[in-house]
N, C-alpha and C. Protein backbone atom coordinates (compact mmCIF):
# COMPACT_ATOMS: atom_id res chain seq x y z
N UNK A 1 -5.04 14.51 -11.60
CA UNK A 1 -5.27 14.04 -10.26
C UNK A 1 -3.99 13.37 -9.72
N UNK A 2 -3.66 12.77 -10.69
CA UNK A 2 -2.23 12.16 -9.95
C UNK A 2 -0.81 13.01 -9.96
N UNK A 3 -0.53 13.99 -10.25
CA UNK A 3 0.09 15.36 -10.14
C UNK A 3 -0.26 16.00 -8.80
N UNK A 4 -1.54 16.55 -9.00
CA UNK A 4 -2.15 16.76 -7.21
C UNK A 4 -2.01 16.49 -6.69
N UNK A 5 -1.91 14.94 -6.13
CA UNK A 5 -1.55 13.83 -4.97
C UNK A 5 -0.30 13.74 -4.35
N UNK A 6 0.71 13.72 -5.61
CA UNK A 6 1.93 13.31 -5.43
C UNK A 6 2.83 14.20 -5.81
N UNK A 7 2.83 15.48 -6.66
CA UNK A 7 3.26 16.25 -7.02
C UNK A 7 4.54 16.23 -8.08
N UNK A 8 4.06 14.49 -8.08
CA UNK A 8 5.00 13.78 -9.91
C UNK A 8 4.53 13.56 -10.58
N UNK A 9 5.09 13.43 -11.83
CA UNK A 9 4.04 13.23 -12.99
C UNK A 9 3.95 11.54 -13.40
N UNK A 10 3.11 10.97 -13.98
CA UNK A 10 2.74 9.65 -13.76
C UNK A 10 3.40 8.94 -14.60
N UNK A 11 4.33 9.55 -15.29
CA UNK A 11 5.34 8.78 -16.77
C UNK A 11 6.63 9.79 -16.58
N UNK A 12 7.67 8.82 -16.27
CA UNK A 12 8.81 9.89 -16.51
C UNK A 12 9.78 8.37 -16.76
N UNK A 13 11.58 9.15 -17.50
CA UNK A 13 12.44 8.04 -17.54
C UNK A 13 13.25 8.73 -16.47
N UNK A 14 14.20 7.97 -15.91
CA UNK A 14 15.26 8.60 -15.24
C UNK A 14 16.16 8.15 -15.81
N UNK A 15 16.26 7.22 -16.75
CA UNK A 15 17.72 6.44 -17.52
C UNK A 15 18.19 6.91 -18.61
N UNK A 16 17.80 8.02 -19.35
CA UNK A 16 18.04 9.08 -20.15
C UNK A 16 18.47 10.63 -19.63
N UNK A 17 19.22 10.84 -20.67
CA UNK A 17 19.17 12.68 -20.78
C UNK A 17 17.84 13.22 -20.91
N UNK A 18 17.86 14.13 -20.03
CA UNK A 18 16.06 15.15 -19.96
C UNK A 18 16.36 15.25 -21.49
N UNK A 19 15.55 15.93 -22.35
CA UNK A 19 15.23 16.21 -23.88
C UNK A 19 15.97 15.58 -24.78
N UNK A 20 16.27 14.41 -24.92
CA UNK A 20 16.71 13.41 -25.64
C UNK A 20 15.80 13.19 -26.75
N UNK A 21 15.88 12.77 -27.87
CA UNK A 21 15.27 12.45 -28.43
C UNK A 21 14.40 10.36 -28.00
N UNK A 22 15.60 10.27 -27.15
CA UNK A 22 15.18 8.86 -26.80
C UNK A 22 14.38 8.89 -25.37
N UNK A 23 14.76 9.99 -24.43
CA UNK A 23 14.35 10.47 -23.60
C UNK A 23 12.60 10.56 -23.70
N UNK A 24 12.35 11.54 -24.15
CA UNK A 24 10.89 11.72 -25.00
C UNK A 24 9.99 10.52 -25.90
N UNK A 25 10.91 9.55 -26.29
CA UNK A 25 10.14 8.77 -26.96
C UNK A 25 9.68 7.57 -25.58
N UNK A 26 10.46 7.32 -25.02
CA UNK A 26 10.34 6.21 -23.62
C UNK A 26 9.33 7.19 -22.78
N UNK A 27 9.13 8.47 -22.73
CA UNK A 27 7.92 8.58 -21.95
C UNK A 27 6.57 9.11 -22.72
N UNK A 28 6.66 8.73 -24.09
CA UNK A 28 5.72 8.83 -24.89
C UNK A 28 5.39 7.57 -25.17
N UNK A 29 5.97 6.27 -25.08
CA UNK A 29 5.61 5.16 -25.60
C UNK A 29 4.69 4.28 -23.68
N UNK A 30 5.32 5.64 -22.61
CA UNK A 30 4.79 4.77 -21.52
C UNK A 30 3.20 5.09 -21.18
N UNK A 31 3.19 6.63 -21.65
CA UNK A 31 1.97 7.70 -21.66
C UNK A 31 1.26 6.38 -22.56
N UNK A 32 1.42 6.15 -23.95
CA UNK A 32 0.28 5.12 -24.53
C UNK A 32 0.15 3.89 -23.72
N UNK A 33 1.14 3.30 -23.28
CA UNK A 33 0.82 2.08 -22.88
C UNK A 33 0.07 2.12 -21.53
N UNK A 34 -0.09 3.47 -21.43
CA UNK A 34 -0.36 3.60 -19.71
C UNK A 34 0.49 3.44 -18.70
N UNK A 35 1.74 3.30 -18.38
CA UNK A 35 2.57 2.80 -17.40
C UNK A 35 2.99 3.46 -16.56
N UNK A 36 2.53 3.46 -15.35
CA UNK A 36 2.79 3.95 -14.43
C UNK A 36 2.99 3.27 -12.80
N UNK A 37 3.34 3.73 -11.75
CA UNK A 37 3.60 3.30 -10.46
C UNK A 37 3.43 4.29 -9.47
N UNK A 38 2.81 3.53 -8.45
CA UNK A 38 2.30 4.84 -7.36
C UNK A 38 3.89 4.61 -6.32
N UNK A 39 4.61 5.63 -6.53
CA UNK A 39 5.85 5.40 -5.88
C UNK A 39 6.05 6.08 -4.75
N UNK A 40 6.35 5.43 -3.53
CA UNK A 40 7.23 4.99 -2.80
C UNK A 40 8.06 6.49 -2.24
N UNK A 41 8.43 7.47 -1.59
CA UNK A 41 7.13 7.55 -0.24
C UNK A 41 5.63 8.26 -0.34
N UNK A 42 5.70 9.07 -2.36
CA UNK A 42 5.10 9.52 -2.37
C UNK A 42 3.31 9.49 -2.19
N UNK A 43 3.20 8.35 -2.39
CA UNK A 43 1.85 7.65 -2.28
C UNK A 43 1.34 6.72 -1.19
N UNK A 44 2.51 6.52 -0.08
CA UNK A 44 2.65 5.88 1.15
C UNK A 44 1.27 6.48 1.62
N UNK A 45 1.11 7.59 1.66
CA UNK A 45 -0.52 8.44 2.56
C UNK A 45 -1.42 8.25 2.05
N UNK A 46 -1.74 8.13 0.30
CA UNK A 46 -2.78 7.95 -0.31
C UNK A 46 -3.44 6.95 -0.25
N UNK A 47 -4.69 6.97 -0.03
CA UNK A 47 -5.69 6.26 0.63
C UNK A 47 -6.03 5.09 -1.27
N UNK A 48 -6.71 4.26 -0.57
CA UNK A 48 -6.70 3.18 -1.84
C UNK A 48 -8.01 3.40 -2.81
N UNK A 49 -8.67 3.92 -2.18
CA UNK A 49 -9.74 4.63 -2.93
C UNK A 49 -9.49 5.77 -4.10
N UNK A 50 -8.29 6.87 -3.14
CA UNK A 50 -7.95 7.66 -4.48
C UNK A 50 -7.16 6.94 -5.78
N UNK A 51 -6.59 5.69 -4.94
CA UNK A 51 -5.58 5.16 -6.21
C UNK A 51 -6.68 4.85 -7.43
N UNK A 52 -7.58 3.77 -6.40
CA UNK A 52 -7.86 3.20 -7.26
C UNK A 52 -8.54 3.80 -8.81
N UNK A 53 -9.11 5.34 -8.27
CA UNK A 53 -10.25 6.18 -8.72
C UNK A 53 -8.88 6.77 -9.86
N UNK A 54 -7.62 7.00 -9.66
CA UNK A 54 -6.41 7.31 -10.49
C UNK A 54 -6.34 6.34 -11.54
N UNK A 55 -6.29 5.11 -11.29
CA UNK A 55 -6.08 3.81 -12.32
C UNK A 55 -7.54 4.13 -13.07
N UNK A 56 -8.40 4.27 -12.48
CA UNK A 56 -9.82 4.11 -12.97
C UNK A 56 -9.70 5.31 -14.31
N UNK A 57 -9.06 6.45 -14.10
CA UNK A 57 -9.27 7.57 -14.77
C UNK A 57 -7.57 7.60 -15.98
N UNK A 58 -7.17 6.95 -15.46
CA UNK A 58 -5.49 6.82 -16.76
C UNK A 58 -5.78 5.25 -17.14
N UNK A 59 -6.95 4.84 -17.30
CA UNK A 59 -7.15 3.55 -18.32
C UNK A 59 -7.14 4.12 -19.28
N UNK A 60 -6.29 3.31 -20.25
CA UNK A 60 -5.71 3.36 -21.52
C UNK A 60 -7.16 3.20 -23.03
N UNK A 61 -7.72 2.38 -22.32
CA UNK A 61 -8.51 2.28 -23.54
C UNK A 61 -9.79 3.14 -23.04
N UNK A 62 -10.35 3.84 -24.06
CA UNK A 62 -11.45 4.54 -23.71
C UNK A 62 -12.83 4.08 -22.83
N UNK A 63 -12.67 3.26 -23.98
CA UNK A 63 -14.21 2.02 -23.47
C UNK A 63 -14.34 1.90 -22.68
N UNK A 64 -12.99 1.47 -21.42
CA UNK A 64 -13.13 0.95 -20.07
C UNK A 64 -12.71 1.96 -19.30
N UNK A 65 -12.10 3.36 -19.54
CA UNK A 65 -11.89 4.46 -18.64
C UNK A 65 -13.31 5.10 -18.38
N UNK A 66 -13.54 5.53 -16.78
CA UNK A 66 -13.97 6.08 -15.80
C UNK A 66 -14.82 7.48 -16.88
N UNK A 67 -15.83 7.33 -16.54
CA UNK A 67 -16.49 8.60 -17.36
C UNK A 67 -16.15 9.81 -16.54
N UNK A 68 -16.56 11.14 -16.92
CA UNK A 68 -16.68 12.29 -16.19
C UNK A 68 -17.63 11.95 -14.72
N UNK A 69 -18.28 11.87 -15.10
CA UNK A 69 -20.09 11.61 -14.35
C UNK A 69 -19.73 10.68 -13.47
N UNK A 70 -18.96 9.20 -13.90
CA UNK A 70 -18.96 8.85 -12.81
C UNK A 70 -17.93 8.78 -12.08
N UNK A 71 -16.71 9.64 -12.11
CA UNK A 71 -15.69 9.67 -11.76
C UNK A 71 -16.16 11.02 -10.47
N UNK A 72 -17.41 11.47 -10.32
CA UNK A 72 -17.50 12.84 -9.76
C UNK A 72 -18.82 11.96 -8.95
N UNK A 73 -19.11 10.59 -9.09
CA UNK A 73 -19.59 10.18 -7.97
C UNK A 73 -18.96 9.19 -7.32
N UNK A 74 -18.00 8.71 -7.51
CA UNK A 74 -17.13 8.02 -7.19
C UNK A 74 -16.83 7.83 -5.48
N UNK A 75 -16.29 7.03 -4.94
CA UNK A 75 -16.31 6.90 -3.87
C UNK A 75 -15.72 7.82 -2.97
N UNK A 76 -14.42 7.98 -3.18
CA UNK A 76 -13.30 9.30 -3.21
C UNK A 76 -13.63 10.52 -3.21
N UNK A 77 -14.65 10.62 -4.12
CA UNK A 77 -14.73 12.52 -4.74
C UNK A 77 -16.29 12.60 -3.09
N UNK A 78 -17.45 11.43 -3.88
CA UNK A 78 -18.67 11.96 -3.29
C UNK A 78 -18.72 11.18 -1.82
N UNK A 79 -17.80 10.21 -1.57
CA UNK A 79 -17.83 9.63 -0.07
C UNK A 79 -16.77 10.06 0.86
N UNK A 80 -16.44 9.28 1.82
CA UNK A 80 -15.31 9.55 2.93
C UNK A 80 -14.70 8.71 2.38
N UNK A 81 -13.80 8.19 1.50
CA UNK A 81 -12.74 7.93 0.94
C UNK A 81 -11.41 8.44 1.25
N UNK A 82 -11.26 9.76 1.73
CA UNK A 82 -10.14 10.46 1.19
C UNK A 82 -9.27 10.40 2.62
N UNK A 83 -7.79 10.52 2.43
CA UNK A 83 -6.98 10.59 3.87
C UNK A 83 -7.23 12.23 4.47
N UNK A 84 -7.19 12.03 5.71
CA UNK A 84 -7.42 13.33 6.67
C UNK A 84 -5.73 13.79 6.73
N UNK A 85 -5.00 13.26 6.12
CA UNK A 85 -3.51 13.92 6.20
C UNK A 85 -3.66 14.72 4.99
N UNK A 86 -2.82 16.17 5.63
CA UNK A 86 -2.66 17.40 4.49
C UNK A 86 -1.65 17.42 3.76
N UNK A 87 -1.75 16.74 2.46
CA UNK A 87 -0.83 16.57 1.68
C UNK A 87 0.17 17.88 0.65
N UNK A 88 -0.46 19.19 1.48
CA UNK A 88 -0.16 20.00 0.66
C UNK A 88 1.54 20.27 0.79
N UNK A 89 2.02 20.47 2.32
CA UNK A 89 3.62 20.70 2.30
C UNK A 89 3.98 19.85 1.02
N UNK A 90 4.40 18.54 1.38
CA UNK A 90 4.94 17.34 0.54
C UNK A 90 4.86 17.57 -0.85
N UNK A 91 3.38 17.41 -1.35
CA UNK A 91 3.14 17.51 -2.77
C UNK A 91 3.60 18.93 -3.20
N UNK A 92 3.61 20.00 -3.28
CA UNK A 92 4.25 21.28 -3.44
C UNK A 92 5.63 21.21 -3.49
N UNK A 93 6.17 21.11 -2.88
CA UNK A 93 7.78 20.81 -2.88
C UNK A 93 8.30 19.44 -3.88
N UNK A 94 7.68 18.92 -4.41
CA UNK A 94 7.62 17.68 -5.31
C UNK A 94 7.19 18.89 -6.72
N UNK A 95 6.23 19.09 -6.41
CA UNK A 95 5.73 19.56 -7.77
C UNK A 95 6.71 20.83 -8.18
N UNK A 96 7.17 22.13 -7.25
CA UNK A 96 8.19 23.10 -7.46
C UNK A 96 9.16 22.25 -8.09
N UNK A 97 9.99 21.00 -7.52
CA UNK A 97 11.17 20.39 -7.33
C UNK A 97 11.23 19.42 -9.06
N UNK A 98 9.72 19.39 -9.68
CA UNK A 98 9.77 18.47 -10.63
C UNK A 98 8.98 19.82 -12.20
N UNK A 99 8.46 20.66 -11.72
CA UNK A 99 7.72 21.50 -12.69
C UNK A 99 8.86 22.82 -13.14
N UNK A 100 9.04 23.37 -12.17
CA UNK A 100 10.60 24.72 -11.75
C UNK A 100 11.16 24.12 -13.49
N UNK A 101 12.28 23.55 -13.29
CA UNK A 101 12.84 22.74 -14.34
C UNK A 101 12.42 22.50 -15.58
N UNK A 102 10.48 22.87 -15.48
CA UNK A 102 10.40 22.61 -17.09
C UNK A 102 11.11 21.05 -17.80
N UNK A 103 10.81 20.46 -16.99
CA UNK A 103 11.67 19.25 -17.05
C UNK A 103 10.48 18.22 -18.02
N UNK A 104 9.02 18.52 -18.02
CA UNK A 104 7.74 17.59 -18.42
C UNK A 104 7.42 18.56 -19.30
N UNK A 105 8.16 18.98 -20.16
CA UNK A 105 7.48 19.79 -21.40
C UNK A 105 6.75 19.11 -22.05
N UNK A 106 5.34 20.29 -22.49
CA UNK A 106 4.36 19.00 -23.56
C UNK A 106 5.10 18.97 -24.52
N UNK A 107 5.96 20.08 -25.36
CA UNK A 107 6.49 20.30 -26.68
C UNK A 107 6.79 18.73 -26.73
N UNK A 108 7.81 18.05 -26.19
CA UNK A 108 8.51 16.86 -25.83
C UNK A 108 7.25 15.57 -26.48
N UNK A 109 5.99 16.09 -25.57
CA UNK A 109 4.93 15.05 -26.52
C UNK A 109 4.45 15.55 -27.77
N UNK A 110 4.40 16.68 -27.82
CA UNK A 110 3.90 17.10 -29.09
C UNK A 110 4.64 16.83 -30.34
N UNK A 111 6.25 16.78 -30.22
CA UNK A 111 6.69 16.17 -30.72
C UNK A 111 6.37 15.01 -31.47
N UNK A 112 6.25 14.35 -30.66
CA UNK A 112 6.03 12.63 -30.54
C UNK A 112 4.20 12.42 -31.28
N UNK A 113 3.84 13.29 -31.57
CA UNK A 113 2.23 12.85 -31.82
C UNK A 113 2.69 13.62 -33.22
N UNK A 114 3.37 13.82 -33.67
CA UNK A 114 3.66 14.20 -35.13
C UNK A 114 4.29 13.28 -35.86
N UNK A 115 4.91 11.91 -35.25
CA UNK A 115 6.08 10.92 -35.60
C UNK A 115 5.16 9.71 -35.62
N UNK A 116 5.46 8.80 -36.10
CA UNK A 116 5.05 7.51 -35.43
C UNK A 116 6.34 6.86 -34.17
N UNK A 117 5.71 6.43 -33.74
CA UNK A 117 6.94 6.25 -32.65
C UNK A 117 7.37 4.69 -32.43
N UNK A 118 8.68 4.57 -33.29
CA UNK A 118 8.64 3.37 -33.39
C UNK A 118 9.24 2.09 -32.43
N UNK A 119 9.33 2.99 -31.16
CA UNK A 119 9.71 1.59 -30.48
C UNK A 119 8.33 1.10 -29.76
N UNK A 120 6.77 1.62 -30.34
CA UNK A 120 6.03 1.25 -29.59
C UNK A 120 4.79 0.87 -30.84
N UNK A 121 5.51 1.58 -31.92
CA UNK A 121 4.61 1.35 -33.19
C UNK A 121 3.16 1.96 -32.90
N UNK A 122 2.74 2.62 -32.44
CA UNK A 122 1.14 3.26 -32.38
C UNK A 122 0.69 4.51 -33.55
N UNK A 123 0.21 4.24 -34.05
CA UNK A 123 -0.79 5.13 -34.87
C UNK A 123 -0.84 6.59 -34.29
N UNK A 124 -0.90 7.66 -34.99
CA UNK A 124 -1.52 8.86 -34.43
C UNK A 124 -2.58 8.92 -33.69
N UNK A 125 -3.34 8.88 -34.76
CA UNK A 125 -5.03 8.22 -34.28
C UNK A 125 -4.98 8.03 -32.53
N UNK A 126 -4.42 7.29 -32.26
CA UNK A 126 -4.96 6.85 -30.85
C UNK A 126 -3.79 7.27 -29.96
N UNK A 127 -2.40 7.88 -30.49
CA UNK A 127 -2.05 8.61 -28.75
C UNK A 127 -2.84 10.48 -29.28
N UNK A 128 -3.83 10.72 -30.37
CA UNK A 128 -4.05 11.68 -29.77
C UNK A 128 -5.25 11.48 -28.91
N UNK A 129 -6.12 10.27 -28.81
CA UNK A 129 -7.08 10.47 -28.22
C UNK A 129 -6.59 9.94 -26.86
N UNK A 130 -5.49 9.08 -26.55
CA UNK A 130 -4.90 8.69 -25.87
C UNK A 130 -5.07 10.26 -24.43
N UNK A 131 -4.11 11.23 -25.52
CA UNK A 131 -3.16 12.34 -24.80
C UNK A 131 -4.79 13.47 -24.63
N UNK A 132 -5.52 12.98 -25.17
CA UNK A 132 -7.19 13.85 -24.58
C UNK A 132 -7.50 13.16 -23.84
């Protein structure tokens, strides 16, 4: 959902080389921690309902993330929540401009769920249920 919106992906570094080995670990250690930002102009249109229903659905811990069921009655999906601006030009040209490049390879996480990753110390165990 937050790819759709904005046509970026919700964890990236820009302070590394793309396929770094350090590269990959800083957006594998942000994917667990959850870390993300609705940035600036891309999310300027998005209405606060979809955000919020975004945060609701990339909570980190299971327990407290957004079920299926009720993420599909949600205010956003089953009410008038949503902005009447057509986000498709914008987000498309974001997503060509960031996907084209092969730049968000999973290999890059898949990697990383074979390692322990130690600048964040997490268990397998939980970035694979994390990365489901």
């Amino acid at each position: 959902m937050y790819i759709l919106l904005s046509g970026n992906p919700p964890f990236y570094d820009e302070t590394e080389e793309e396929n770094t080995d350090m590269h990959n670990r800083i957006i594998f250690c942000r994917i667990v921690a959850g870390e993300f930002e609705f940035d600036s102009p891309y999310w300027d249109e998005i209405s606060p309902t979809a955000k919020e229903l975004v945060c609701r659905l990339m909570e980190v811990d299971p327990m407290l993330r957004i079920t299926a069921q009720n993420a599909l009655s949600h205010g956003w999906i089953a009410g008038n929540g949503a902005s009447e601006k057509n986000l498709k030009e914008g987000v498309c040209a974001q997503f060509e401009k960031n996907f084209a490049k092969a730049k968000w390879r999973v290999r890059g996480i898949y990697y990383h769920t074979q390692q322990s990753c130690t600048t964040c110390q997490v268990p397998l165990k939980i970035v694979l249920i994390t990365l489901l």
